[in-house]
C-alpha atoms as a PDB file:
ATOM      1  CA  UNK A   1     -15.528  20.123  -7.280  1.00  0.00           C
ATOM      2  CA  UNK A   2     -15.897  16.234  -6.358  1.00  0.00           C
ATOM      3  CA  UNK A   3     -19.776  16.618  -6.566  1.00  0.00           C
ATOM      4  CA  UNK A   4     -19.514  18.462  -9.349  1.00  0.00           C
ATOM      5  CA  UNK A   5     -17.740  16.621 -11.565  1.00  0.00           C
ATOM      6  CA  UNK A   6     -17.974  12.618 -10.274  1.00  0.00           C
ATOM      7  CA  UNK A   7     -15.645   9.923 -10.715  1.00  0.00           C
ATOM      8  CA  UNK A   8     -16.144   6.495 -10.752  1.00  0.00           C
ATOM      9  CA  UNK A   9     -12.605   4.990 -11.925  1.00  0.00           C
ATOM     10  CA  UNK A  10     -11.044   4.585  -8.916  1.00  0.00           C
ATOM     11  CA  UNK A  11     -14.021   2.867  -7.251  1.00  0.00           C
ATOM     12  CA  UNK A  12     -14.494   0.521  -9.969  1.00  0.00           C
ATOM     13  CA  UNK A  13     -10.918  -0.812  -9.671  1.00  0.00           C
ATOM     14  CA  UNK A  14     -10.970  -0.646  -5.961  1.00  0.00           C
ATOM     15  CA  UNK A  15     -14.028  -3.060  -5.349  1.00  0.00           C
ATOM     16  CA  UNK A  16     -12.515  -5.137  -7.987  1.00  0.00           C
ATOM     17  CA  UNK A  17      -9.183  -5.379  -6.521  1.00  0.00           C
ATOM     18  CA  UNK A  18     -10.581  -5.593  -3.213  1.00  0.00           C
ATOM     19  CA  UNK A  19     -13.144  -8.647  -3.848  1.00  0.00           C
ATOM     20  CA  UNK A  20      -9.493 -10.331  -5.268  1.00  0.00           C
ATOM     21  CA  UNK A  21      -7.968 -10.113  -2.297  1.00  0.00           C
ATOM     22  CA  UNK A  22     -11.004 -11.983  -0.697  1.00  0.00           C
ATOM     23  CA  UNK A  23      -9.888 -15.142  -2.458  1.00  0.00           C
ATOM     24  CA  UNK A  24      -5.834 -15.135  -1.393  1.00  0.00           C
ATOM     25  CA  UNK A  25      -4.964 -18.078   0.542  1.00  0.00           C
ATOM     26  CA  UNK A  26      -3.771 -15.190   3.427  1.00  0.00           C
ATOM     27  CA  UNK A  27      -7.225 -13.440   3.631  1.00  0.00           C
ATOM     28  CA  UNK A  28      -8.627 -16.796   3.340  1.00  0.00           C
ATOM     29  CA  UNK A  29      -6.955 -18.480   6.533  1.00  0.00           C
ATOM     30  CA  UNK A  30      -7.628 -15.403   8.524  1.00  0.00           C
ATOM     31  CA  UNK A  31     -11.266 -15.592   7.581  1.00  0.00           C
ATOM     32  CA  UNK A  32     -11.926 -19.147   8.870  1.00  0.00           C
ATOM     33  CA  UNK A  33      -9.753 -18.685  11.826  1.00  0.00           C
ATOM     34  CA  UNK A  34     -10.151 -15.491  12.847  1.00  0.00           C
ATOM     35  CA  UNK A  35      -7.931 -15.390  16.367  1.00  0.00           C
ATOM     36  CA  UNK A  36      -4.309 -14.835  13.017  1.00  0.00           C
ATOM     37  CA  UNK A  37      -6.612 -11.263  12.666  1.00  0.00           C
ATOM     38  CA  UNK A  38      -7.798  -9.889  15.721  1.00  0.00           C
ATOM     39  CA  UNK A  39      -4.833 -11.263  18.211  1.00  0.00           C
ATOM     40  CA  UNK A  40      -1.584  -9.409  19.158  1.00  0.00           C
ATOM     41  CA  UNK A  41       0.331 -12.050  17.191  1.00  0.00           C
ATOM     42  CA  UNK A  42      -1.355 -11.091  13.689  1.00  0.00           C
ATOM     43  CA  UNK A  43       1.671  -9.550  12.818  1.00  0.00           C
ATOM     44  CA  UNK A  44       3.674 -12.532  13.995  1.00  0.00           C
ATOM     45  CA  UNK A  45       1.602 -14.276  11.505  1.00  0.00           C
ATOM     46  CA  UNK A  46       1.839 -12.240   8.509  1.00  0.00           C
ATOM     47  CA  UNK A  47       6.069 -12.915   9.114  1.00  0.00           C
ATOM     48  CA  UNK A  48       5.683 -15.932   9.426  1.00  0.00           C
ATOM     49  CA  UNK A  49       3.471 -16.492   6.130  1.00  0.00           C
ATOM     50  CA  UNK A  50       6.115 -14.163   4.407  1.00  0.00           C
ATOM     51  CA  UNK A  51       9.144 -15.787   5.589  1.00  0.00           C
ATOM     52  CA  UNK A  52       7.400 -19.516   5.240  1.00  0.00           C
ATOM     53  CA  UNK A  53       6.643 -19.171   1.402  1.00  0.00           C
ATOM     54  CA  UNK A  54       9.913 -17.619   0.772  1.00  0.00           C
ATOM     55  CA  UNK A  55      11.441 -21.342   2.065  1.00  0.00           C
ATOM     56  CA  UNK A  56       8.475 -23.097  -0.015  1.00  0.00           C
ATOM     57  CA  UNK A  57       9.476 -21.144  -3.071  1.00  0.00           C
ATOM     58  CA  UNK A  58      13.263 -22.089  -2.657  1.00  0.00           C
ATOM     59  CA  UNK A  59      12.798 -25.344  -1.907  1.00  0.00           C
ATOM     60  CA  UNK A  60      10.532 -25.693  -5.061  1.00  0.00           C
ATOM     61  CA  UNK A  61      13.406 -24.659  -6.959  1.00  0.00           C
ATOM     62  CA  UNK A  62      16.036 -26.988  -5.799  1.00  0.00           C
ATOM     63  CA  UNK A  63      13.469 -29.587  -6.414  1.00  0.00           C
ATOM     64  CA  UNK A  64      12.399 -28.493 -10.263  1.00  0.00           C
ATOM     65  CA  UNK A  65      16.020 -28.128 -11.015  1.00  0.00           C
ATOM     66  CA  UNK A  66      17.192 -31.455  -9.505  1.00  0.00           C
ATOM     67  CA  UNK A  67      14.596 -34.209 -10.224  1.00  0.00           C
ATOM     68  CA  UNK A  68      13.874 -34.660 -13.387  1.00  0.00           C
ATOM     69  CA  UNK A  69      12.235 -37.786 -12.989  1.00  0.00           C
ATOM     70  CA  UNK A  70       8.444 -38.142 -14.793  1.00  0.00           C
ATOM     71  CA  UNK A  71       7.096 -39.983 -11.573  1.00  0.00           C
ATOM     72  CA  UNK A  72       7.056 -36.793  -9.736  1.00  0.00           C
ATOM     73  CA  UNK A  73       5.186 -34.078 -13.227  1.00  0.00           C
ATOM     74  CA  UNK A  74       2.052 -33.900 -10.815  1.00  0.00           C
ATOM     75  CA  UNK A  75       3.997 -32.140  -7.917  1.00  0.00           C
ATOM     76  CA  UNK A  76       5.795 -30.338  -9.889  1.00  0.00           C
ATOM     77  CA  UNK A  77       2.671 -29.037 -11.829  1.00  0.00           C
ATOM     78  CA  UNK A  78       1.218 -28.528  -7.820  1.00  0.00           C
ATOM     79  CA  UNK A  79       4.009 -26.277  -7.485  1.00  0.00           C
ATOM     80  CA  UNK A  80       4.173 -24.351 -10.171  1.00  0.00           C
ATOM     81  CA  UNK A  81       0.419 -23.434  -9.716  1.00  0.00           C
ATOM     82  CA  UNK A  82       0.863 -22.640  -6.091  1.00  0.00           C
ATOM     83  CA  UNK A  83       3.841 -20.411  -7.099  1.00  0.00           C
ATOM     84  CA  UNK A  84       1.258 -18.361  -9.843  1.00  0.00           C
ATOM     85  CA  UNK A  85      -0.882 -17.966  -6.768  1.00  0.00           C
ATOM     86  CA  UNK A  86       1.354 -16.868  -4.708  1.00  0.00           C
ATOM     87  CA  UNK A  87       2.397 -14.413  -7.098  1.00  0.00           C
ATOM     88  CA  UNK A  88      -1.072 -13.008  -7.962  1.00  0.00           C
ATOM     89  CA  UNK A  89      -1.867 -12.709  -3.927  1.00  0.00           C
ATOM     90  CA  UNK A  90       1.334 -10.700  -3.249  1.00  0.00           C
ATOM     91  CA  UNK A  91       0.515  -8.676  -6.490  1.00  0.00           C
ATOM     92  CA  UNK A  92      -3.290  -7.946  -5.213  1.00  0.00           C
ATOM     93  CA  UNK A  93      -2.123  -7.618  -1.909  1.00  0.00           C
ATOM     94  CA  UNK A  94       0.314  -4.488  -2.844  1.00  0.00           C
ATOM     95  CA  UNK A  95      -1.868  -3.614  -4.890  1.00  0.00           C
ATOM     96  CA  UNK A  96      -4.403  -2.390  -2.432  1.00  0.00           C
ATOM     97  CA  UNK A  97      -2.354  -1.822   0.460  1.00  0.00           C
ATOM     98  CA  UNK A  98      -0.458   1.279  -2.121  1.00  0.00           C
ATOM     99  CA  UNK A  99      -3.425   2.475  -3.991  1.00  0.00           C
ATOM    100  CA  UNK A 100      -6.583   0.949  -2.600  1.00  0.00           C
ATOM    101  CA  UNK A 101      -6.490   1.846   1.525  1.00  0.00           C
ATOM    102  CA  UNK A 102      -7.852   4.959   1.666  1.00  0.00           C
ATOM    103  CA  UNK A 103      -5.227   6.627   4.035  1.00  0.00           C
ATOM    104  CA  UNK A 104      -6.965   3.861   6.626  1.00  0.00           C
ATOM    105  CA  UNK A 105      -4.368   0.996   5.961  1.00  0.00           C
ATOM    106  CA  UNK A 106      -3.067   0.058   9.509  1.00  0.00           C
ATOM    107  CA  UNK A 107       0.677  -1.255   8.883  1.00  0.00           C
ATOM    108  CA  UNK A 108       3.143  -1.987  12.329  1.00  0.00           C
ATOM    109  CA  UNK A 109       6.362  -0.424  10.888  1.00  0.00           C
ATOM    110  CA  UNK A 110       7.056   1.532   7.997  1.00  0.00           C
ATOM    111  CA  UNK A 111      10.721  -0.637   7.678  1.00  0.00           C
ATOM    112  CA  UNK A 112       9.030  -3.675   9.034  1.00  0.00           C
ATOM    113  CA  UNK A 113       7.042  -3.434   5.455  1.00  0.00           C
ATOM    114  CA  UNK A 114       9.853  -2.412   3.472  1.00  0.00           C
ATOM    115  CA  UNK A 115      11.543  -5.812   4.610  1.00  0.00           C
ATOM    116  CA  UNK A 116       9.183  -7.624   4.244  1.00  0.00           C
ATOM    117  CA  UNK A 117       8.336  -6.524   0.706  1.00  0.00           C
ATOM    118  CA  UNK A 118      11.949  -7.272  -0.046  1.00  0.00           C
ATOM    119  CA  UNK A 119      10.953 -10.685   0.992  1.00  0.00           C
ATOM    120  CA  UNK A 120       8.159 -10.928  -1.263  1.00  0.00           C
ATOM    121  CA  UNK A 121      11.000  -9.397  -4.137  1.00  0.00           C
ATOM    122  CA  UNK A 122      13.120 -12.369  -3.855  1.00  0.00           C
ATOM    123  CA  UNK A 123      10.098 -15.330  -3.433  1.00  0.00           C
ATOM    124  CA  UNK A 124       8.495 -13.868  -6.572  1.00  0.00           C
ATOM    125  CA  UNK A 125      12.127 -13.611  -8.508  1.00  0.00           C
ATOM    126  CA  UNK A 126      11.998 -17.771  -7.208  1.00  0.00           C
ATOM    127  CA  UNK A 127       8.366 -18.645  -8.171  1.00  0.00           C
ATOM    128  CA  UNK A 128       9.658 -17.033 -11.915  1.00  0.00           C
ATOM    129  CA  UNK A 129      12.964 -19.439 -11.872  1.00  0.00           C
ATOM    130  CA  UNK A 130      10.941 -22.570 -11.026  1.00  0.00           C
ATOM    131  CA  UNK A 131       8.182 -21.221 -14.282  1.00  0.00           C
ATOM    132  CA  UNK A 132      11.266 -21.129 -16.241  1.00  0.00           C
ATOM    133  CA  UNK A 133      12.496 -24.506 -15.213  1.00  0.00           C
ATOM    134  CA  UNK A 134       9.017 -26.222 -15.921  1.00  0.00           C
ATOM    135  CA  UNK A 135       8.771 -24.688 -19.236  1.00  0.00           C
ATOM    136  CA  UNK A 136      11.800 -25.058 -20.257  1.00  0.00           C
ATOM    137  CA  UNK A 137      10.890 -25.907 -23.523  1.00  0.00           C
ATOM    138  CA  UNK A 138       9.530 -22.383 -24.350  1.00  0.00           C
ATOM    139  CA  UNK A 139      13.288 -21.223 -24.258  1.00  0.00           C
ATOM    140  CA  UNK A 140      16.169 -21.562 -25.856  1.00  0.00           C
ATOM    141  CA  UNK A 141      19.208 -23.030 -24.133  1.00  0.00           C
ATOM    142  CA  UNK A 142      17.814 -23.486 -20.521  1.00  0.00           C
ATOM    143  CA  UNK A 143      18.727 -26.555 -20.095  1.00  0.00           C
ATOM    144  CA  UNK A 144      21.731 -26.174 -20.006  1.00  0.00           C
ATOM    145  CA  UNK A 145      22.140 -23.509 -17.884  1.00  0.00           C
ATOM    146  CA  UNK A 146      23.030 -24.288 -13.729  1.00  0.00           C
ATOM    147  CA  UNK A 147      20.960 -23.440 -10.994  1.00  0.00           C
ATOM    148  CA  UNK A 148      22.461 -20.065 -10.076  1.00  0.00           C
ATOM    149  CA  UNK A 149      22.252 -19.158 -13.647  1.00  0.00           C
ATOM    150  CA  UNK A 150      18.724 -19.351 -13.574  1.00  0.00           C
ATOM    151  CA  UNK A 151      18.098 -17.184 -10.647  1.00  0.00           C
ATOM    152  CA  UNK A 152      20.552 -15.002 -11.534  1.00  0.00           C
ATOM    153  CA  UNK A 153      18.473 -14.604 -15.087  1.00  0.00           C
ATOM    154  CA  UNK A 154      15.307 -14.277 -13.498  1.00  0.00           C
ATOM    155  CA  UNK A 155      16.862 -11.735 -10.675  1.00  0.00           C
ATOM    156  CA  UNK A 156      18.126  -9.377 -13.893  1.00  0.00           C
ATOM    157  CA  UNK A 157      14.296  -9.486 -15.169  1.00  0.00           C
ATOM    158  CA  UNK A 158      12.827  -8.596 -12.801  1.00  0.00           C
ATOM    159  CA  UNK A 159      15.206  -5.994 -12.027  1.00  0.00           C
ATOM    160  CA  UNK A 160      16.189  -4.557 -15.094  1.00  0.00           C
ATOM    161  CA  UNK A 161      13.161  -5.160 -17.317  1.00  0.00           C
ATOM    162  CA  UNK A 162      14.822  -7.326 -19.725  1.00  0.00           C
ATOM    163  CA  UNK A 163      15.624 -10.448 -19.677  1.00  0.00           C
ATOM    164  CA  UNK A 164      18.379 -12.487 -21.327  1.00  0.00           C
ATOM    165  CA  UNK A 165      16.871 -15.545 -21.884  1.00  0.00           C
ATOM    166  CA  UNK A 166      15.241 -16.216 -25.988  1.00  0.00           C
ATOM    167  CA  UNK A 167      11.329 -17.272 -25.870  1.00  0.00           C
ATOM    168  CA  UNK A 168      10.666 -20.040 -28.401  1.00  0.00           C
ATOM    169  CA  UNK A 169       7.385 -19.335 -27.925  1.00  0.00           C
ATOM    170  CA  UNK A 170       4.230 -17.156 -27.050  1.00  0.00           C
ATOM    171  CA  UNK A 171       4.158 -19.088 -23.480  1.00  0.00           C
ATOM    172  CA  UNK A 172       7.827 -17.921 -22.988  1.00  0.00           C
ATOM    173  CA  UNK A 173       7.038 -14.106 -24.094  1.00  0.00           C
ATOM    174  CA  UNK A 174       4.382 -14.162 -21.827  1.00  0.00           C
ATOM    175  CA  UNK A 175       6.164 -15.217 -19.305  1.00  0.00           C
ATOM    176  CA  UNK A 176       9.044 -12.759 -19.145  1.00  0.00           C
ATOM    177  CA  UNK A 177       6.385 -10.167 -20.022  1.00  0.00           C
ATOM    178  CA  UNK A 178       4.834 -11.054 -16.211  1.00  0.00           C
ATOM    179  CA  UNK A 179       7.659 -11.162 -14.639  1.00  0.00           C
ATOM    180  CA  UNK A 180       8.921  -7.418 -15.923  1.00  0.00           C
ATOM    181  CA  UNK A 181       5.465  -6.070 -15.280  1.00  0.00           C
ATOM    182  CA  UNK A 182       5.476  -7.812 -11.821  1.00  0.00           C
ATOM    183  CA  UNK A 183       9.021  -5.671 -11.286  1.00  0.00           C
ATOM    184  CA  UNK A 184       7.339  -2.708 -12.358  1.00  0.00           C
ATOM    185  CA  UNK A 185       5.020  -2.936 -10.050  1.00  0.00           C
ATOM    186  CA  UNK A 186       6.844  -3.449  -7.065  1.00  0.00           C
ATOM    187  CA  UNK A 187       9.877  -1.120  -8.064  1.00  0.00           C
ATOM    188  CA  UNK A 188       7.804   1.809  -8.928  1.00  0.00           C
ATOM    189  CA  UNK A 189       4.346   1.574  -6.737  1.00  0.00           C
ATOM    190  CA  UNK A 190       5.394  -0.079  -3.764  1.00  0.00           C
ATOM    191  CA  UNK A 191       8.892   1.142  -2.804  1.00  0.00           C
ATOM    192  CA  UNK A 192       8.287   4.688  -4.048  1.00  0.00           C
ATOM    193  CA  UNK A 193       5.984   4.875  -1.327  1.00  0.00           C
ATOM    194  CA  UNK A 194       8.063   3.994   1.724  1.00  0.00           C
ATOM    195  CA  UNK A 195      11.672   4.740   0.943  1.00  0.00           C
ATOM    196  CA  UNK A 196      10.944   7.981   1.721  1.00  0.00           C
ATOM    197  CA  UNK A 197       9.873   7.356   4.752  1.00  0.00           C
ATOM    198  CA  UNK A 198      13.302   6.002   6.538  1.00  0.00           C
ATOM    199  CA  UNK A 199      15.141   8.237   8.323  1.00  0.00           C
ATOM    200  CA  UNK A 200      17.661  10.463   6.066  1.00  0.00           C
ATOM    201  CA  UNK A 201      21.587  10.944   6.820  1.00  0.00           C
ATOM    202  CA  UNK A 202      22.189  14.156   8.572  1.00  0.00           C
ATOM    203  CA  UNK A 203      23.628  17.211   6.210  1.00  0.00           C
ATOM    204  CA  UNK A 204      27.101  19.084   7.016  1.00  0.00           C
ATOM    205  CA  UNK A 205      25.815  21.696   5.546  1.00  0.00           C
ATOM    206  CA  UNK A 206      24.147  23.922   8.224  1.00  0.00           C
ATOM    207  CA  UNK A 207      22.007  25.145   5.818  1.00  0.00           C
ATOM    208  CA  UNK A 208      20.319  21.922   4.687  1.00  0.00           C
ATOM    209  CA  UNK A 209      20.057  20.907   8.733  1.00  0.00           C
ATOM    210  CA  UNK A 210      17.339  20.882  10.688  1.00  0.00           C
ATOM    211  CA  UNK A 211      18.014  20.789  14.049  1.00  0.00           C
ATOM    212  CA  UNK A 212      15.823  20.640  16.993  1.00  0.00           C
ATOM    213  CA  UNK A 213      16.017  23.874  18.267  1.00  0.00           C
ATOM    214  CA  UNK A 214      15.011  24.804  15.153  1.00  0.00           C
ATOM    215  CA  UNK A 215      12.001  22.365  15.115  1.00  0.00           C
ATOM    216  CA  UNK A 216      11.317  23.955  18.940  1.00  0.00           C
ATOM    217  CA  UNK A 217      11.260  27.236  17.279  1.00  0.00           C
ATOM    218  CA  UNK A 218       8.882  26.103  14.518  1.00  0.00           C
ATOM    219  CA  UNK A 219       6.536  24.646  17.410  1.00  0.00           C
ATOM    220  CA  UNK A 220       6.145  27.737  19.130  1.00  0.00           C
ATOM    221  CA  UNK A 221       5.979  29.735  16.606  1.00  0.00           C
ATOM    222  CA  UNK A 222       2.811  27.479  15.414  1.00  0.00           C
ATOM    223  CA  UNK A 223       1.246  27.385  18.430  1.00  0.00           C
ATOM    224  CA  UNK A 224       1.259  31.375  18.739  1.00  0.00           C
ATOM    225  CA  UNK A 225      -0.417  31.385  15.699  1.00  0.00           C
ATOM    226  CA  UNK A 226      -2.679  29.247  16.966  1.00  0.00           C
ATOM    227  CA  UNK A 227      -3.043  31.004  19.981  1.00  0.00           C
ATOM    228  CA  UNK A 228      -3.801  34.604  17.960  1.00  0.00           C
ATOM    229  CA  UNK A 229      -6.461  32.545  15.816  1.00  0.00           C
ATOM    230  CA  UNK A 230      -8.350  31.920  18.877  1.00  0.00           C
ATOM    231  CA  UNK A 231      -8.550  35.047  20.348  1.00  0.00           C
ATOM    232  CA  UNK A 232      -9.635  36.226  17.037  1.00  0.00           C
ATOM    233  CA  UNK A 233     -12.165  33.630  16.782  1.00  0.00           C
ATOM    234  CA  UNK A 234     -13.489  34.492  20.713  1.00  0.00           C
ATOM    235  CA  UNK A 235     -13.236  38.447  20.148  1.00  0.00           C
ATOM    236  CA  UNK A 236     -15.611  37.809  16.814  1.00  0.00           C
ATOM    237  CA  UNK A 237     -17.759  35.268  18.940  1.00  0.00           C
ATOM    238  CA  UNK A 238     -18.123  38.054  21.309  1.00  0.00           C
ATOM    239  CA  UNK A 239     -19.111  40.437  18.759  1.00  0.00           C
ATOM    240  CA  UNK A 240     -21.518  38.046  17.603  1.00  0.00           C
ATOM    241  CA  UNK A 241     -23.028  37.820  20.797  1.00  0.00           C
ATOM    242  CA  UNK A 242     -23.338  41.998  21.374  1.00  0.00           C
ATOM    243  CA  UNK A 243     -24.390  41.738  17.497  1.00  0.00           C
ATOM    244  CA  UNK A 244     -27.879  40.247  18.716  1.00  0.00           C
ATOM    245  CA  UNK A 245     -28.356  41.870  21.920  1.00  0.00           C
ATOM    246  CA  UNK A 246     -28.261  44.585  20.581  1.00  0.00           C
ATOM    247  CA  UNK A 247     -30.785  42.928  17.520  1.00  0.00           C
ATOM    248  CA  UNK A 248     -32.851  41.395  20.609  1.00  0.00           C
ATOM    249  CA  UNK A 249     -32.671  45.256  22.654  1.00  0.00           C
ATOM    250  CA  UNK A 250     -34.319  46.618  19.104  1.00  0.00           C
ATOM    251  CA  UNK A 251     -37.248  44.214  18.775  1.00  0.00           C
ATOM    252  CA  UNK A 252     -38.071  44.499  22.293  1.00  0.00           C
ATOM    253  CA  UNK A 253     -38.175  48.568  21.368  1.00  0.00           C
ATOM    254  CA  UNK A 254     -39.704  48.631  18.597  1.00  0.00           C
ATOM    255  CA  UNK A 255     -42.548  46.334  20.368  1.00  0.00           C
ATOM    256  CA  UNK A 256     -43.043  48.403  23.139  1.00  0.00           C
ATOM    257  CA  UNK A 257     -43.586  51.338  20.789  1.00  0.00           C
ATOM    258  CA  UNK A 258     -46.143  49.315  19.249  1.00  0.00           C
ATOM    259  CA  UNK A 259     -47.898  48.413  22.440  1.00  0.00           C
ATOM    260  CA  UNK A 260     -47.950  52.172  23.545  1.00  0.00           C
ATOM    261  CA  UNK A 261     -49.447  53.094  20.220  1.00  0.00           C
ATOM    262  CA  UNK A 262     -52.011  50.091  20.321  1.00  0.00           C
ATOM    263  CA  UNK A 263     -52.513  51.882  24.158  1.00  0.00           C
ATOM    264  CA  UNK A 264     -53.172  55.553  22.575  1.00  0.00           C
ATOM    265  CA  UNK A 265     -55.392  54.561  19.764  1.00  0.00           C
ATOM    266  CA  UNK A 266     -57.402  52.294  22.162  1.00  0.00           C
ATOM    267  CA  UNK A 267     -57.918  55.856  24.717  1.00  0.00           C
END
């Protein structure tokens, strides 16, 4: 059916998507130094990175919401652009490691991802409370909101899909617009996929249990299938095999016939 009726949408967005993640900082800094990618402490690294830029982006935060001083508008603008990157790489990077791997995606532990996706939850829920903070002037009332307010605003946005802050603007609808289809993505793409994975609770109910005699049972009840499917497949190989003997027996018949009729006409 594939070469019958081709597809090319999936391929478009996949080189696309894949040529993005080329320019993230991550893919970046393993390309010029390759020993954070082909070591045994590449997944060391990728922690690190995760739990690193979770610090950066809370740090940021404190520091938006506390200085208010002009002097320091070109750090502040150095942050908030490093937090839009950051968000765009984890974005790209979930991105193709959900839809865009092939089945080939190598990870080290299904929960080991799960965790630290969670991590990448809570740094982008950050990077969207220091946005807020800078642009403050795109919303109603933020200023006068406290610290814990903030991130506990930008928390129900991205959780919930709504927010309860009021743009004054198109910056500010765009903003909470991001941040809800940045929850989205993460609630529906990227946790749908592994949650299922982790091991479930064990039923009472005897009839929803699987036990391991039962999964013993199931094994051996495959493998004599398997076992029958191969003597089926030898006993037709076999027949096969008789098939042309008895094919090669009927040439070599029918040519000797000819050769003693060749014989007799020659006489």
């Amino acid at each position: 059916m594939d070469n019958m009726f081709p597809s090319f949408l999936y391929n478009f967005w996949k080189v696309i998507f894949q040529t993005l993640q080329k320019v993230t900082l991550f893919d970046i800094l393993r390309t010029f130094i390759p020993y954070l990618k082909n070591s045994k402490y590449k997944y060391v690294f990728v922690e690190l990175w995760v739990v690193l830029n979770v610090l950066i982006s809370f740090i940021s935060v404190i520091f938006i919401h506390n200085v208010t001083s002009d002097n320091f508008q070109l750090l502040k603008l150095i942050l908030l652009v490093y937090g839009i990157y950051r968000v765009f790489e984890i974005n790209i990077t979930q991105l193709n490691l959900m839809l865009f791997s092939d089945g080939i995606g190598e990870v080290r532990s299904y929960k080991r991802t799960i965790i630290l996706l969670l991590h990448n939850y809570v740094e982008i829920v950050l990077w969207f409370t220091l946005s807020y903070l800078y642009f403050s002037s795109e919303f109603k009332n933020v200023d006068t909101k406290s610290f814990v307010e903030i991130i506990y605003i930008s928390l129900v946005t991205m959780a919930s899909f709504q927010s309860a802050l009021m743009p004054g603007t198109s910056m500010g609808y765009y903003l909470v617009s991001f941040q809800t289809v940045t929850g989205l993505l993460l609630t529906l793409i990227s946790l749908a996929r592994f949650i299922p994975l982790l091991a479930n609770p064990k039923s009472i109910d005897r009839d929803e249990s699987i036990t391991n005699r039962d999964l013993e049972e199931y094994k051996h009840l495959c493998e004599n299938l398997m076992n029958q499917v191969k003597k089926q497949d030898d006993y037709i190989k076999r027949l096969e095999e008789r098939e042309k003997n008895i094919i090669a027996a009927i040439k070599e018949i029918e040519q000797s016939k000819r050769l003693t009729a060749s014989a007799k006409e020659s006489d």
